[in-house]
C-alpha atoms as a PDB file:
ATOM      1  CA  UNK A   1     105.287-140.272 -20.576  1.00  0.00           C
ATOM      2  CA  UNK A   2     104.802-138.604 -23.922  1.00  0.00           C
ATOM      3  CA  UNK A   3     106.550-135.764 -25.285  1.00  0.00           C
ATOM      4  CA  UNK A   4     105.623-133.419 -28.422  1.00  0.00           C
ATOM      5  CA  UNK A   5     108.603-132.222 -30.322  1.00  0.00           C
ATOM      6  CA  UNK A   6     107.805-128.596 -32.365  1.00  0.00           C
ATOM      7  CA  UNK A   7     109.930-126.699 -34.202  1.00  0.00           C
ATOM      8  CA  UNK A   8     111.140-122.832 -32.755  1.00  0.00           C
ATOM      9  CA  UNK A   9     112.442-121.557 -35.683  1.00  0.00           C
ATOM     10  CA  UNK A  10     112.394-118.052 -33.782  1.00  0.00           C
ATOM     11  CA  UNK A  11     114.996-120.052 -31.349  1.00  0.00           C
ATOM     12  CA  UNK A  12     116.660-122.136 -33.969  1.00  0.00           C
ATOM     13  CA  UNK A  13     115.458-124.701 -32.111  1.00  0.00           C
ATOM     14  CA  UNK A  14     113.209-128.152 -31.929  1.00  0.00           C
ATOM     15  CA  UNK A  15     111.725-128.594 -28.066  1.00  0.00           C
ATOM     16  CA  UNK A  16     110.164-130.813 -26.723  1.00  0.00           C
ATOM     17  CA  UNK A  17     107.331-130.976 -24.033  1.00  0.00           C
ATOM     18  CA  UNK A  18     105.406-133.111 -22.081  1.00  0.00           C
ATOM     19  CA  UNK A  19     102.302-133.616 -21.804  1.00  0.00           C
ATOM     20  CA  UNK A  20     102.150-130.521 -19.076  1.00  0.00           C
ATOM     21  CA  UNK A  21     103.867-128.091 -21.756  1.00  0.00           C
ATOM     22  CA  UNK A  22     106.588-128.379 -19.751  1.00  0.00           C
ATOM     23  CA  UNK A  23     110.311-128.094 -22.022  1.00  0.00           C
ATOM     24  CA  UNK A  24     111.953-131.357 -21.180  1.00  0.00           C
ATOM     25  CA  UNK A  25     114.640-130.941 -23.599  1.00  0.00           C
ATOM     26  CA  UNK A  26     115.507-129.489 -26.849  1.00  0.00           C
ATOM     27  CA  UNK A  27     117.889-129.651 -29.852  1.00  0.00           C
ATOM     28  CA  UNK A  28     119.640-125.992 -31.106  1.00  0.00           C
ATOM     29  CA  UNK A  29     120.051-125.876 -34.839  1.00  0.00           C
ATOM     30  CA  UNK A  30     121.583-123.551 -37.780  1.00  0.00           C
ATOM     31  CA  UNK A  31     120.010-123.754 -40.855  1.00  0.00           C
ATOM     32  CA  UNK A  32     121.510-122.605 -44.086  1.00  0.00           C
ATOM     33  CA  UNK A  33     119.581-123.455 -47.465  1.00  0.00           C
ATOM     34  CA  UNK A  34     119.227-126.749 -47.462  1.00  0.00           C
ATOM     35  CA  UNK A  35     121.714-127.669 -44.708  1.00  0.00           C
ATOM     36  CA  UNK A  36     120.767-128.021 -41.258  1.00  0.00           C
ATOM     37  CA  UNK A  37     123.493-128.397 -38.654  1.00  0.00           C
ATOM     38  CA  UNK A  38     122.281-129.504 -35.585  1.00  0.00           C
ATOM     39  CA  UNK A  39     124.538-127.940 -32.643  1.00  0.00           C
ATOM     40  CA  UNK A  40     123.716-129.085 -29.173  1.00  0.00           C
ATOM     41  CA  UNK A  41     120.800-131.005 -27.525  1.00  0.00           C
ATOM     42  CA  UNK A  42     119.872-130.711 -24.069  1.00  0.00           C
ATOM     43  CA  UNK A  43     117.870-132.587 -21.660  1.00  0.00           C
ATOM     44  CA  UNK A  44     116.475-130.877 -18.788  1.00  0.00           C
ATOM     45  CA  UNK A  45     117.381-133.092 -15.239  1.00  0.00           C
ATOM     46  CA  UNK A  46     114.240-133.374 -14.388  1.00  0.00           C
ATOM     47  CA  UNK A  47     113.580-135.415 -17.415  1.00  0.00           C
ATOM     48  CA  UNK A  48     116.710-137.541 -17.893  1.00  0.00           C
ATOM     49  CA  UNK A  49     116.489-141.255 -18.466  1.00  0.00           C
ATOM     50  CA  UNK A  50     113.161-141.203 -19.735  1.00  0.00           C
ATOM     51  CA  UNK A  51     113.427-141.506 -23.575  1.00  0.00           C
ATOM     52  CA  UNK A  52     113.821-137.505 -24.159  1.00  0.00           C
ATOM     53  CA  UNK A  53     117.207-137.104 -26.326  1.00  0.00           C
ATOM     54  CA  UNK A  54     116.315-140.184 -28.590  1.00  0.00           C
ATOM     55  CA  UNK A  55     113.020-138.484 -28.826  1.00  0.00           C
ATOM     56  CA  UNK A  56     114.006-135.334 -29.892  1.00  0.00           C
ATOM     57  CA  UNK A  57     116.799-136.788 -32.052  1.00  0.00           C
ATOM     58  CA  UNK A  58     114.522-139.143 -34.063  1.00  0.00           C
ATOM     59  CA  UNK A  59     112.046-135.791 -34.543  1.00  0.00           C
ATOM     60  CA  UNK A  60     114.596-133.600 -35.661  1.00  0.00           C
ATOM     61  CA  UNK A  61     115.772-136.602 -38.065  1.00  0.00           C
ATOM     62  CA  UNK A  62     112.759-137.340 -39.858  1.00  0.00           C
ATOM     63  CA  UNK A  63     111.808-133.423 -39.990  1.00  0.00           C
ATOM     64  CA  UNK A  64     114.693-132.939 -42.161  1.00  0.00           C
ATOM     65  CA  UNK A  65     114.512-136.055 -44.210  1.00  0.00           C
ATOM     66  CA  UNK A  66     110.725-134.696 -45.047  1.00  0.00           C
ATOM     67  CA  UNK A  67     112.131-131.225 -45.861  1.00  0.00           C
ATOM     68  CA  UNK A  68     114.937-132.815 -48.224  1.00  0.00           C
ATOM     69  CA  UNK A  69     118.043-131.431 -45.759  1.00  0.00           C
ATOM     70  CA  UNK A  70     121.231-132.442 -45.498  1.00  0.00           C
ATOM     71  CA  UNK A  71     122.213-132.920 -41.991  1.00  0.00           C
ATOM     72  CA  UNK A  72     125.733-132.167 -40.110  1.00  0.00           C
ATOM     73  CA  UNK A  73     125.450-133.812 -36.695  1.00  0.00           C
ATOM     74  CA  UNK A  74     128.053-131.335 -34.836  1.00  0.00           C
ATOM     75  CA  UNK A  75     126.335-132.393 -31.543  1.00  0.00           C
ATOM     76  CA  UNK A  76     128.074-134.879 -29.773  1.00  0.00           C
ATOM     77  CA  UNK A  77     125.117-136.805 -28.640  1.00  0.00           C
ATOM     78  CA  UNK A  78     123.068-136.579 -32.063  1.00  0.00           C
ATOM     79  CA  UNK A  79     126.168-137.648 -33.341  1.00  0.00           C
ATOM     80  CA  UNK A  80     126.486-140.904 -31.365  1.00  0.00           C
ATOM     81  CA  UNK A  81     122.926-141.655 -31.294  1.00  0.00           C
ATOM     82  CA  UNK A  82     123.000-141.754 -35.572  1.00  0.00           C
ATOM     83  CA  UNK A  83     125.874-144.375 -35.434  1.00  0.00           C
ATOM     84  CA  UNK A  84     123.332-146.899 -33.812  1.00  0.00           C
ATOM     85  CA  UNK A  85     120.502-145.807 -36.507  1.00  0.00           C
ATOM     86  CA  UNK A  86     121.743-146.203 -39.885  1.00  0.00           C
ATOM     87  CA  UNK A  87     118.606-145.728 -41.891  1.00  0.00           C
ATOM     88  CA  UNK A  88     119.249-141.544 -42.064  1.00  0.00           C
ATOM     89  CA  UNK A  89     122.532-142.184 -43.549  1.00  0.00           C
ATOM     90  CA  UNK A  90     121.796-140.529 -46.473  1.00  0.00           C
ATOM     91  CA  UNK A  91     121.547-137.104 -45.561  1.00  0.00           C
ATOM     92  CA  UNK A  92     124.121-137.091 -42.603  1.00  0.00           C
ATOM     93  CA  UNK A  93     127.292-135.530 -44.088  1.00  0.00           C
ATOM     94  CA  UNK A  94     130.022-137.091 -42.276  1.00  0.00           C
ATOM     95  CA  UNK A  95     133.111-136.078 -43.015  1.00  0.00           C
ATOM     96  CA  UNK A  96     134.587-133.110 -44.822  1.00  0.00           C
ATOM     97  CA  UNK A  97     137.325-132.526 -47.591  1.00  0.00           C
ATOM     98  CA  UNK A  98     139.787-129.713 -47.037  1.00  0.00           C
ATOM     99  CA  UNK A  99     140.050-127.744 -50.152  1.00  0.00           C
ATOM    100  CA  UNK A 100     143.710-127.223 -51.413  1.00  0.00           C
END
């Protein structure tokens, strides 16, 4: 099964469908500037196990390496899936320093 990722920027949000139009999942985001912080992704049940949260991750990845963003993962699962794909290290911020 395929799925298209787009962009809802009226949603702050990347979906993505299959092949019916049907959402199968989608990844929330807050942009500010040049920073993108990507908040939660979701995968509807119907659609589990078949690819869809690697999908969207690796779509909302290489959108903002395109645009020049800097990316905090704050979702969990984005999170855990960019520890296992090293190659968008660059713009991942991923840790913070407290300012005194």
């Amino acid at each position: 099964m395929q799925f298209t990722v787009t962009d809802a920027p009226a949603r702050e949000r990347f979906e993505a469908r299959d092949e019916t139009g049907a959402v199968a999942g989608f990844v929330t985001y807050q942009l500010t500037g040049s920073i993108i912080a990507y908040t939660h992704t979701e995968v509807d049940p119907a659609f589990e196990g078949r690819g869809v949260g690697s999908t969207l991750a690796r779509a909302v990845m290489d959108d903002a390496r395109a645009k020049g963003r800097t990316v905090v993962p704050i979702c969990p699962f984005l999170a855990d899936w960019l520890v296992k794909h090293p190659e968008y290290e660059s713009i991942v911020v991923r840790s913070t320093r407290k300012i005194k």
